[in-house]
C-alpha atoms as a PDB file:
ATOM      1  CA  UNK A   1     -22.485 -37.794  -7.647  1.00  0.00           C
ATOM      2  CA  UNK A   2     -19.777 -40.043  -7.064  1.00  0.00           C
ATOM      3  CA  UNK A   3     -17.259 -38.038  -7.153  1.00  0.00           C
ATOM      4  CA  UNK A   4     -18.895 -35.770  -4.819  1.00  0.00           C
ATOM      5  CA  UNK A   5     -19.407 -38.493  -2.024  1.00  0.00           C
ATOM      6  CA  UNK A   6     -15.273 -39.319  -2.960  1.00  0.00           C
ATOM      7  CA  UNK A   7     -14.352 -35.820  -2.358  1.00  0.00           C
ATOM      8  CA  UNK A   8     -16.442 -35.652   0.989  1.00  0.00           C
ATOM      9  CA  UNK A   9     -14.977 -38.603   2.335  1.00  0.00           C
ATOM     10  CA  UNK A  10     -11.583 -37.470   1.552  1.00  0.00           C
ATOM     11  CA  UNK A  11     -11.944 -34.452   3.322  1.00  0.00           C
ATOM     12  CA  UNK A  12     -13.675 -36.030   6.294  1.00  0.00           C
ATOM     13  CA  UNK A  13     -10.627 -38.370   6.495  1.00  0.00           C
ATOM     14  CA  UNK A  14      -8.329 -35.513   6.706  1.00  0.00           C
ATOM     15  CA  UNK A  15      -9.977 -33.436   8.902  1.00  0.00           C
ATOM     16  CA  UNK A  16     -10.291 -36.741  10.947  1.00  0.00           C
ATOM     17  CA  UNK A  17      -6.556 -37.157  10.591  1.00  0.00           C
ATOM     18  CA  UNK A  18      -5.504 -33.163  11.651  1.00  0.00           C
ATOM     19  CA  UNK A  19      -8.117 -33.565  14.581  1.00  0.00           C
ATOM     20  CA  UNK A  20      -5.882 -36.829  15.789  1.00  0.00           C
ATOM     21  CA  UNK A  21      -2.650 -35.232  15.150  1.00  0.00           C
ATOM     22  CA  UNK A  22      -3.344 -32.304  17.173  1.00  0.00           C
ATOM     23  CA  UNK A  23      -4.975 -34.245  19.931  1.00  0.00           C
ATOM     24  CA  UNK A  24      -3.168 -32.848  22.851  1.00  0.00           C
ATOM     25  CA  UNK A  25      -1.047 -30.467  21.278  1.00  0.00           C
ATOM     26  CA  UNK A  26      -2.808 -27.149  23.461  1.00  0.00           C
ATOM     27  CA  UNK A  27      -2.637 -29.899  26.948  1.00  0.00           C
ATOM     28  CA  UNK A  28       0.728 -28.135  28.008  1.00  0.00           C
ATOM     29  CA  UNK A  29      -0.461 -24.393  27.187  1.00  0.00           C
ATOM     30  CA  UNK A  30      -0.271 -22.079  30.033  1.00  0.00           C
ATOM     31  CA  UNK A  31      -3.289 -19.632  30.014  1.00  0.00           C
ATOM     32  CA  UNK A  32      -3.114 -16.721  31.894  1.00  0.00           C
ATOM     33  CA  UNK A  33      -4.921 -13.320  32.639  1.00  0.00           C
ATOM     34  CA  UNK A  34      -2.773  -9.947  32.499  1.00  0.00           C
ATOM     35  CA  UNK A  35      -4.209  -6.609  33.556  1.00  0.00           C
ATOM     36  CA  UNK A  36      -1.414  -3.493  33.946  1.00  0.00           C
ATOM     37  CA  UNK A  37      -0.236  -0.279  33.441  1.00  0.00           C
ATOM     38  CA  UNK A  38       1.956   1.835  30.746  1.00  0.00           C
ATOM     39  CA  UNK A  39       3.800   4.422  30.800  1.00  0.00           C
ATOM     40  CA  UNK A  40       5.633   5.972  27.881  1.00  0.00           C
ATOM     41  CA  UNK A  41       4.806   8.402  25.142  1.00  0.00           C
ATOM     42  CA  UNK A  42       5.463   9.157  21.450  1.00  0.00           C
ATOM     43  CA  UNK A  43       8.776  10.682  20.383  1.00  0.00           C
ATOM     44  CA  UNK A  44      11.404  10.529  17.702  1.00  0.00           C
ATOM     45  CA  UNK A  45      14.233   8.510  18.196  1.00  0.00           C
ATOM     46  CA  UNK A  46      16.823  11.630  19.270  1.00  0.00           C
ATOM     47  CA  UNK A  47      15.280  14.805  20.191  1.00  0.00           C
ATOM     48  CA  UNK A  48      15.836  17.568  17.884  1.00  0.00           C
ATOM     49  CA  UNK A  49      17.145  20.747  18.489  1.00  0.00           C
ATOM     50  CA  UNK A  50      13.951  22.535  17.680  1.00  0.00           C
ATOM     51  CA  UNK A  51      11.855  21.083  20.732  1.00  0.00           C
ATOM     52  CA  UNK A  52      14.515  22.959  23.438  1.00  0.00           C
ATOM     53  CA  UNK A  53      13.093  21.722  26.406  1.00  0.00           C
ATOM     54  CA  UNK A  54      10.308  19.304  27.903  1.00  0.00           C
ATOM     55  CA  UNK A  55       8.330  21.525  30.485  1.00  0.00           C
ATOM     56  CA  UNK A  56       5.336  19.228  31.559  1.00  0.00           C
ATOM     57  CA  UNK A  57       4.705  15.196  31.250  1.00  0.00           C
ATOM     58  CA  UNK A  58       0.886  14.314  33.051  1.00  0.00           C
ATOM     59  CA  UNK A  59      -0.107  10.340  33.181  1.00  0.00           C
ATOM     60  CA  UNK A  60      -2.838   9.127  31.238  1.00  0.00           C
ATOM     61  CA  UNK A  61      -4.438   5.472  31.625  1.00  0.00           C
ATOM     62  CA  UNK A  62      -2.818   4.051  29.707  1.00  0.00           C
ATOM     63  CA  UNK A  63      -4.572   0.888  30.776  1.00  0.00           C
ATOM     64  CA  UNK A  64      -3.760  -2.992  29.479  1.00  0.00           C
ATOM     65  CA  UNK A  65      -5.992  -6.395  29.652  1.00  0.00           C
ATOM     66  CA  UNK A  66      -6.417  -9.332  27.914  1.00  0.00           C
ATOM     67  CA  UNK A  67      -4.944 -12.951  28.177  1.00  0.00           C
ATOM     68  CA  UNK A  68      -2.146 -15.008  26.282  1.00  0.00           C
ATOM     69  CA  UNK A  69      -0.852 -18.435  26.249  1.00  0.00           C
ATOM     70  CA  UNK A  70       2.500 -20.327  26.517  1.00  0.00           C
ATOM     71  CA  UNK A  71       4.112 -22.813  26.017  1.00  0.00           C
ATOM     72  CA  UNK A  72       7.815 -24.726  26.889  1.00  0.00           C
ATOM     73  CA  UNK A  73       8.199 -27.975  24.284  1.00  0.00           C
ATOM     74  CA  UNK A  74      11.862 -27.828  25.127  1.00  0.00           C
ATOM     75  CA  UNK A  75      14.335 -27.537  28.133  1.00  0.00           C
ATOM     76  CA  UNK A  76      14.045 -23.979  28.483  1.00  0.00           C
ATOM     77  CA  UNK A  77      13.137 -22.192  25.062  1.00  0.00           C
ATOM     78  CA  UNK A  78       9.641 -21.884  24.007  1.00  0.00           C
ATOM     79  CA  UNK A  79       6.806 -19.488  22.749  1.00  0.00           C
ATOM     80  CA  UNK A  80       4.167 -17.001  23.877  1.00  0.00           C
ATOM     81  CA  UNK A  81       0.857 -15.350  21.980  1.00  0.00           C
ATOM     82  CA  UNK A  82      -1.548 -12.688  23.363  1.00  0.00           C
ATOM     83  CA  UNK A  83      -4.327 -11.000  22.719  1.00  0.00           C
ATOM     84  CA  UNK A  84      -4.709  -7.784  24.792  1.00  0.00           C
ATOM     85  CA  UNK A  85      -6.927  -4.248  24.384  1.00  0.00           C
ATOM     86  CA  UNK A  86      -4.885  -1.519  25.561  1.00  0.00           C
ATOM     87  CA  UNK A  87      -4.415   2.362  25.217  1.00  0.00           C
ATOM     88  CA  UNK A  88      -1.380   3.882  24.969  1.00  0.00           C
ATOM     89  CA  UNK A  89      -1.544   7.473  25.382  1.00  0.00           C
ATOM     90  CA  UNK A  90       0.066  10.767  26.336  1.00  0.00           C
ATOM     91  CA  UNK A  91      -0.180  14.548  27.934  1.00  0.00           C
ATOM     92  CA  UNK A  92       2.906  16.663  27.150  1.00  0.00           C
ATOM     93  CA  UNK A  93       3.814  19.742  26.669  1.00  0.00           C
ATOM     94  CA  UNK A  94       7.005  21.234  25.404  1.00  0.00           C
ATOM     95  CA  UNK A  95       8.992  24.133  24.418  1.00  0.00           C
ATOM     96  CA  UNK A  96       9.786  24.764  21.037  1.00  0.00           C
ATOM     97  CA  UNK A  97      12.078  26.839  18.739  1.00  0.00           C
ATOM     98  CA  UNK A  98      11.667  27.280  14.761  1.00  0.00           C
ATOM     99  CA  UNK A  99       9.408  23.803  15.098  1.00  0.00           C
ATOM    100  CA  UNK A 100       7.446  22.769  11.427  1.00  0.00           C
ATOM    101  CA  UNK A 101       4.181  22.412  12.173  1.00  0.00           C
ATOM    102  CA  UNK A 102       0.630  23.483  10.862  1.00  0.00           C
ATOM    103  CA  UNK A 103      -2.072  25.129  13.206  1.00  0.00           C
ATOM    104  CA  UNK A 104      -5.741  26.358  12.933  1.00  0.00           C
ATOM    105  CA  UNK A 105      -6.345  29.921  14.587  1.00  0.00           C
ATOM    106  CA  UNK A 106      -9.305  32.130  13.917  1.00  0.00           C
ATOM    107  CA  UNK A 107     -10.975  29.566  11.533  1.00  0.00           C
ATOM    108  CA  UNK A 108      -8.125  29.630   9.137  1.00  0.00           C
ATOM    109  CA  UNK A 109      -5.115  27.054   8.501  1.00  0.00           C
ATOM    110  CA  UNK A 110      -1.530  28.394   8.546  1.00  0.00           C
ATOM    111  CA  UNK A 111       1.875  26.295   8.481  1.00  0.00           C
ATOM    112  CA  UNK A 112       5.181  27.166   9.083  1.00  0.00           C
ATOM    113  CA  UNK A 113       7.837  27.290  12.029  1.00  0.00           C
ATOM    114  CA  UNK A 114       6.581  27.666  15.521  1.00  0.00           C
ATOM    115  CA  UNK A 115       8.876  29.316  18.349  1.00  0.00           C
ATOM    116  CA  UNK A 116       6.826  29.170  21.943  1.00  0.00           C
ATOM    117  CA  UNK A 117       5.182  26.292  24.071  1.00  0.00           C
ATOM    118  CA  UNK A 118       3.402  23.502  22.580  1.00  0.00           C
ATOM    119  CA  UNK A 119       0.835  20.999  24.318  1.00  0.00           C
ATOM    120  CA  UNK A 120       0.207  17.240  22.844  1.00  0.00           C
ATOM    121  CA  UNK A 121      -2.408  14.859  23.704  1.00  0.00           C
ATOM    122  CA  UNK A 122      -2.070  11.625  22.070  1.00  0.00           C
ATOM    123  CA  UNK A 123      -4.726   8.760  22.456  1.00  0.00           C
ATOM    124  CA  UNK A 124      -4.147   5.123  20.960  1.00  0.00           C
ATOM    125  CA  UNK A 125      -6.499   2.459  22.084  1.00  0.00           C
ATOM    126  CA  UNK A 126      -5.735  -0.860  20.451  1.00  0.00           C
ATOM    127  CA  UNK A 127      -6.036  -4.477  20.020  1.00  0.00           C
ATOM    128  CA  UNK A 128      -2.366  -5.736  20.486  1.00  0.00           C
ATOM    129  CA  UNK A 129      -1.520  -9.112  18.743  1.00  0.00           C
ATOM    130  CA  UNK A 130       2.233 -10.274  20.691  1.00  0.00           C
ATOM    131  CA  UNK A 131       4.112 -13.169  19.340  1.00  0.00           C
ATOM    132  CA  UNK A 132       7.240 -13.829  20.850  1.00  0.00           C
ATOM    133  CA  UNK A 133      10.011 -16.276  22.092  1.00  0.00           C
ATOM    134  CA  UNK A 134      10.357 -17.709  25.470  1.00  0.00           C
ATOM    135  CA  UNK A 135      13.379 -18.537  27.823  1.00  0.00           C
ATOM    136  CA  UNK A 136      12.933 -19.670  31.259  1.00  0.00           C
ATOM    137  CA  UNK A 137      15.744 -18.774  33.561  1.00  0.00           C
ATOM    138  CA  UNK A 138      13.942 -21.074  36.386  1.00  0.00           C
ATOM    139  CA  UNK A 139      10.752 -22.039  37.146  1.00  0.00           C
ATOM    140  CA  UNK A 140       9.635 -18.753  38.713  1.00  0.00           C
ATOM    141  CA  UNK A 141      11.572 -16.117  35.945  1.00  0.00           C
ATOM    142  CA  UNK A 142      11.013 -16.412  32.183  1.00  0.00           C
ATOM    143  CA  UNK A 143      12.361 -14.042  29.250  1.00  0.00           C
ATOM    144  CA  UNK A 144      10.662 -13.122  26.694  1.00  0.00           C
ATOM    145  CA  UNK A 145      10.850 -11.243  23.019  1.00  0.00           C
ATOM    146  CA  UNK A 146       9.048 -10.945  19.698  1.00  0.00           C
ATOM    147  CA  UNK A 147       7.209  -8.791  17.326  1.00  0.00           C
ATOM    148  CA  UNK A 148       3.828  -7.307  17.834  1.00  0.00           C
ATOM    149  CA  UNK A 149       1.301  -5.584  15.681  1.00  0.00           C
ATOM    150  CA  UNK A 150      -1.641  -3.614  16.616  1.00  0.00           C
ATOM    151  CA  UNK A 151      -5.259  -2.522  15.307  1.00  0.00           C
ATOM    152  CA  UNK A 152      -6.165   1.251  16.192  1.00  0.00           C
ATOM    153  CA  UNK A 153      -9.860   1.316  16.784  1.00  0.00           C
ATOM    154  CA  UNK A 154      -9.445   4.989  18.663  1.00  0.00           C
ATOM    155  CA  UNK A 155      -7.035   7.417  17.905  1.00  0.00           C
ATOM    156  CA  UNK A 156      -6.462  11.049  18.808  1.00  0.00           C
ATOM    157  CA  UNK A 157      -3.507  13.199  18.333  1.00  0.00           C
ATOM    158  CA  UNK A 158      -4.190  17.082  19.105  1.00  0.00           C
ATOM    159  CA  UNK A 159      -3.111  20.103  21.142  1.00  0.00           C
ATOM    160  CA  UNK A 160      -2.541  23.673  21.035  1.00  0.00           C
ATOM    161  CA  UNK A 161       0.193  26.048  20.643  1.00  0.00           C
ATOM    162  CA  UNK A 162       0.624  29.058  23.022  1.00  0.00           C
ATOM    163  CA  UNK A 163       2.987  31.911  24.193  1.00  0.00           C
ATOM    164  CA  UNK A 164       4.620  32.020  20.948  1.00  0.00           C
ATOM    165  CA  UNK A 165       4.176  32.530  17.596  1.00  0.00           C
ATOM    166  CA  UNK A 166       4.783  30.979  14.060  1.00  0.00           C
ATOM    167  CA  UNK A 167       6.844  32.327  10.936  1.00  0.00           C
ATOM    168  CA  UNK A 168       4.642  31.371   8.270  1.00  0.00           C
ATOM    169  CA  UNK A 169       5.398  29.391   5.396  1.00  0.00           C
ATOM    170  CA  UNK A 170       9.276  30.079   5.773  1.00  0.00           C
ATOM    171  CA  UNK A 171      11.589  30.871   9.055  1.00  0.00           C
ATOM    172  CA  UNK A 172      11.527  34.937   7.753  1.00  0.00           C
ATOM    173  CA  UNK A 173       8.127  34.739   7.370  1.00  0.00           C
ATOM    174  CA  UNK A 174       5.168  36.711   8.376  1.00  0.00           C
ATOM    175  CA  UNK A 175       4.687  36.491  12.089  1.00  0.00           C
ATOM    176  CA  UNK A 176       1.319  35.214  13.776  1.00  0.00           C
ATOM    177  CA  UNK A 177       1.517  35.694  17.325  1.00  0.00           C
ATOM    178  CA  UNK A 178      -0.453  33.054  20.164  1.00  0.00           C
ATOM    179  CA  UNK A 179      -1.281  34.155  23.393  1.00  0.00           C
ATOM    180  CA  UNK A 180      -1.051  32.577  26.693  1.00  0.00           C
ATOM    181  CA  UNK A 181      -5.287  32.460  27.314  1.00  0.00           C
ATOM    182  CA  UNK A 182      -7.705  29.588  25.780  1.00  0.00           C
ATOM    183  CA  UNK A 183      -8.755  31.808  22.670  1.00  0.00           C
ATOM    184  CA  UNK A 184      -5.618  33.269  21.849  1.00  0.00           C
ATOM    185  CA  UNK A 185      -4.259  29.663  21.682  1.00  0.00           C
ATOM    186  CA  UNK A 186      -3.822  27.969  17.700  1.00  0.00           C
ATOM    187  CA  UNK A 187      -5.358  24.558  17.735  1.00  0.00           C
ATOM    188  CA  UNK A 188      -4.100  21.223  15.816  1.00  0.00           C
ATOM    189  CA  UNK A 189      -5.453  17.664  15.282  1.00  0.00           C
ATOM    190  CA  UNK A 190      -3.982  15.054  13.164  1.00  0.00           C
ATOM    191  CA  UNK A 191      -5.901  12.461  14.425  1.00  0.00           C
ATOM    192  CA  UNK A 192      -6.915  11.103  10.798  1.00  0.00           C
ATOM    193  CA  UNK A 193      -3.016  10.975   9.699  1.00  0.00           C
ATOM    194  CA  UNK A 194      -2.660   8.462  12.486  1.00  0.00           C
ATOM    195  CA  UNK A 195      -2.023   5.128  11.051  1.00  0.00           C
ATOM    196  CA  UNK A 196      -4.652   2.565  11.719  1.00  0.00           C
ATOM    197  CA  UNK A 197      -2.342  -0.613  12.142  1.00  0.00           C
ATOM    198  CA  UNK A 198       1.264  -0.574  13.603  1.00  0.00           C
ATOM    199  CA  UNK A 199       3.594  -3.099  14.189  1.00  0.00           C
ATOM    200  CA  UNK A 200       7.156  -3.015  16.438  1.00  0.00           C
ATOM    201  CA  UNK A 201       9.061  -5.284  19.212  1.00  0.00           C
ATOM    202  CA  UNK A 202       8.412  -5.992  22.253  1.00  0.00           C
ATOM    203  CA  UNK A 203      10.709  -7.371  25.044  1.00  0.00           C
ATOM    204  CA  UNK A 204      10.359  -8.633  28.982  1.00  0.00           C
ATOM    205  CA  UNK A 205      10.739 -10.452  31.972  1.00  0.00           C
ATOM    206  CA  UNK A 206       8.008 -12.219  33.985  1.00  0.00           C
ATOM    207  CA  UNK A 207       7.953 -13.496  37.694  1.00  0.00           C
ATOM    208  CA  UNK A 208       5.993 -15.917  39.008  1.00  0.00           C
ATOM    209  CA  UNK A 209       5.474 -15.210  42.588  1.00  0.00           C
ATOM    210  CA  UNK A 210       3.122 -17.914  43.521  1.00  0.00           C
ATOM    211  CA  UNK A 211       1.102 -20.790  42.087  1.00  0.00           C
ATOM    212  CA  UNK A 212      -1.369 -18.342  40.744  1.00  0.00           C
ATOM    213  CA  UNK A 213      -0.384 -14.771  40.709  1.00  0.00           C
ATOM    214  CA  UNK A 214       2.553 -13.492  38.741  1.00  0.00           C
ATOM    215  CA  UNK A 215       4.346  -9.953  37.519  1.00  0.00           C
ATOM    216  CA  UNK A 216       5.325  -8.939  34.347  1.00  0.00           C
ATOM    217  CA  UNK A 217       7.312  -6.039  33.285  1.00  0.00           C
ATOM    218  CA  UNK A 218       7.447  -5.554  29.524  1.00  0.00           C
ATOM    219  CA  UNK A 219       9.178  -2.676  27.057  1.00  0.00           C
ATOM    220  CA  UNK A 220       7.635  -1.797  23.453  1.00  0.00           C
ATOM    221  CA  UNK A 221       8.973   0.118  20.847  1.00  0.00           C
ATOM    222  CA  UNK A 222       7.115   1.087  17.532  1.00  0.00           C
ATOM    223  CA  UNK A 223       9.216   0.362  14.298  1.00  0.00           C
ATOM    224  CA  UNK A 224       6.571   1.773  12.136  1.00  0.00           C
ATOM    225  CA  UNK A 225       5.636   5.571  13.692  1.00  0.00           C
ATOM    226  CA  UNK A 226       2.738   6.620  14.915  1.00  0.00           C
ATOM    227  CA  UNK A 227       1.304   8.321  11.467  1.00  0.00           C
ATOM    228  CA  UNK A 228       0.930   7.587   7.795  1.00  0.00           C
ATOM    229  CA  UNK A 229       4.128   7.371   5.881  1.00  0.00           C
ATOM    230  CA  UNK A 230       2.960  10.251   3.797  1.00  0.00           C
ATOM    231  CA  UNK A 231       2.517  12.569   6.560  1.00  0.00           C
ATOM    232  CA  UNK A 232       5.052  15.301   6.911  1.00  0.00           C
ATOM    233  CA  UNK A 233       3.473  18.309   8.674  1.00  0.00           C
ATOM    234  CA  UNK A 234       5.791  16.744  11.981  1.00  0.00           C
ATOM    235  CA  UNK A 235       9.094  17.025  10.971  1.00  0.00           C
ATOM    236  CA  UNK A 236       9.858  13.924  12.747  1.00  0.00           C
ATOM    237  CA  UNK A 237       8.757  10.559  12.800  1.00  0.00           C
ATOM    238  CA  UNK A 238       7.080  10.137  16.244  1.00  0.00           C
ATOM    239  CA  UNK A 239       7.680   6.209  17.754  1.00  0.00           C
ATOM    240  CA  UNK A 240       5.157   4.933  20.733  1.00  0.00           C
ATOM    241  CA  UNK A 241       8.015   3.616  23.425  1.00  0.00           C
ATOM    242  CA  UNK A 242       6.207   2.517  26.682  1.00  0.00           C
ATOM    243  CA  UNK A 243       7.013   0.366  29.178  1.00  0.00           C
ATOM    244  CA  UNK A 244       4.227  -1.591  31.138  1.00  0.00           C
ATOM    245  CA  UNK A 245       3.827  -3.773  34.855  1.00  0.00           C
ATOM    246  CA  UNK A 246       1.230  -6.091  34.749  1.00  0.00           C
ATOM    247  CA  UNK A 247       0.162  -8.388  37.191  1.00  0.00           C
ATOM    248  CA  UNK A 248      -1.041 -12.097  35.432  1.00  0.00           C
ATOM    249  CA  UNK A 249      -3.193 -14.358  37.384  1.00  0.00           C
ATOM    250  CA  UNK A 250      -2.541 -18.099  35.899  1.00  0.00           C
ATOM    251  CA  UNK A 251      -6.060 -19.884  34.826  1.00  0.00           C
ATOM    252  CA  UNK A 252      -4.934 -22.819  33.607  1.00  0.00           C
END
């Protein structure tokens, strides 16, 4: 019993102790707001010679909110965290020549090499974790950098393939033809090979135009692809590279 009432005061007294050490370590944190926009998409790091052309790019909304804090302990340097729900997403559609990829037409699976058009929709809405270094180059313009990682809580990645056709199995394969009209199309979704948590780097600049309101304008880049590490239906590995504008509004 004794040692029971011991323990509890011992922990009371540290607790007591972290709770006066900390006392006003958050007073100089800067809280603000951020809503924005992104634009980007997903693509491999060089482009290949088997996609020969990109004949279509449409915006999604690609939407970001959320808030994050900062600080400046020294002169200039210091740190940022955020916490933000955002989507980014894309509507392309390119040309292709002798491309790997696997496709579902008339109920049945086939994979091989596809020579014709291709359209890709790609949905990622997130939570977005940011933790990166500060530098202020006045008191209106701050730098910033760091690493990010990101939960998936929606993900899509699907299209069609159309005025072409695909060699299956081998490049002097049989040849499966794919019309121009919905129906004659060959359908794809590898929306469950999408990993669930990715991480990369994110870097920016942020200008604070008045006491309250501010811009941002930030550039991400995925390290870790946008699909399991044991997918390899894609021949490449496909990278989410967007950059976003955000206006902040400062609440405290």
């Amino acid at each position: 019993m004794m040692k029971n009432i011991r323990l509890t005061a011992l922990i009371c007294t540290l607790l007591l102790s972290v709770s006066a050490s900390a006392e006003g370590l958050f007073d100089d944190v800067e809280l603000k707001a951020r809503v924005g926009y992104s634009i980007g998409g997903t693509a491999p790091l060089s482009m290949p010679a088997t996609i020969r052309s990109i004949e279509a790019f449409h915006l999604t909304p690609n939407f970001l909110a959320g808030v994050d804090g900062s600080s400046t302990p020294g002169s200039n340097w210091g740190w940022q965290v955020g916490l933000f729900i955002e989507n980014k997403g894309m509507d392309g559609e390119v040309k292709t020549k002798a491309y790997r990829m696997k496709v579902r037409m008339d109920e049945s699976e086939m994979e091989g090499y596809y020579t014709g058009r291709v359209r890709q929709k790609v949905t990622e809405w997130m939570f977005t974790l940011p933790v990166q270094a500060t530098y202020l180059l006045s008191e209106q313009v701050k730098l910033k950098a760091g690493p990010y990682v990101s939960f998936l809580f929606n993900k899509d990645f699907s299209g069609y393939a159309s005025d072409g056709y695909l060699r299956k199995d081998d490049p002097t394969g049989p040849k499966v033809v794919m019309g121009s009209k919905e129906g004659e199309w060959a359908t794809y979704d590898f929306s469950d090979d999408m990993r669930p948590l990715q991480a990369g780097i994110a870097a920016g600049l942020e200008w604070q135009m008045q006491q309250q309101l501010g811009l941002s304008f930030d550039l991400s880049w995925g390290l870790t692809g946008i699909h399991k590490s044991d997918f390899k239906t894609v021949e490449q590995t496909l990278y989410p590279i967007y950059g976003t504008i955000a206006l902040t509004y400062r609440l405290k």
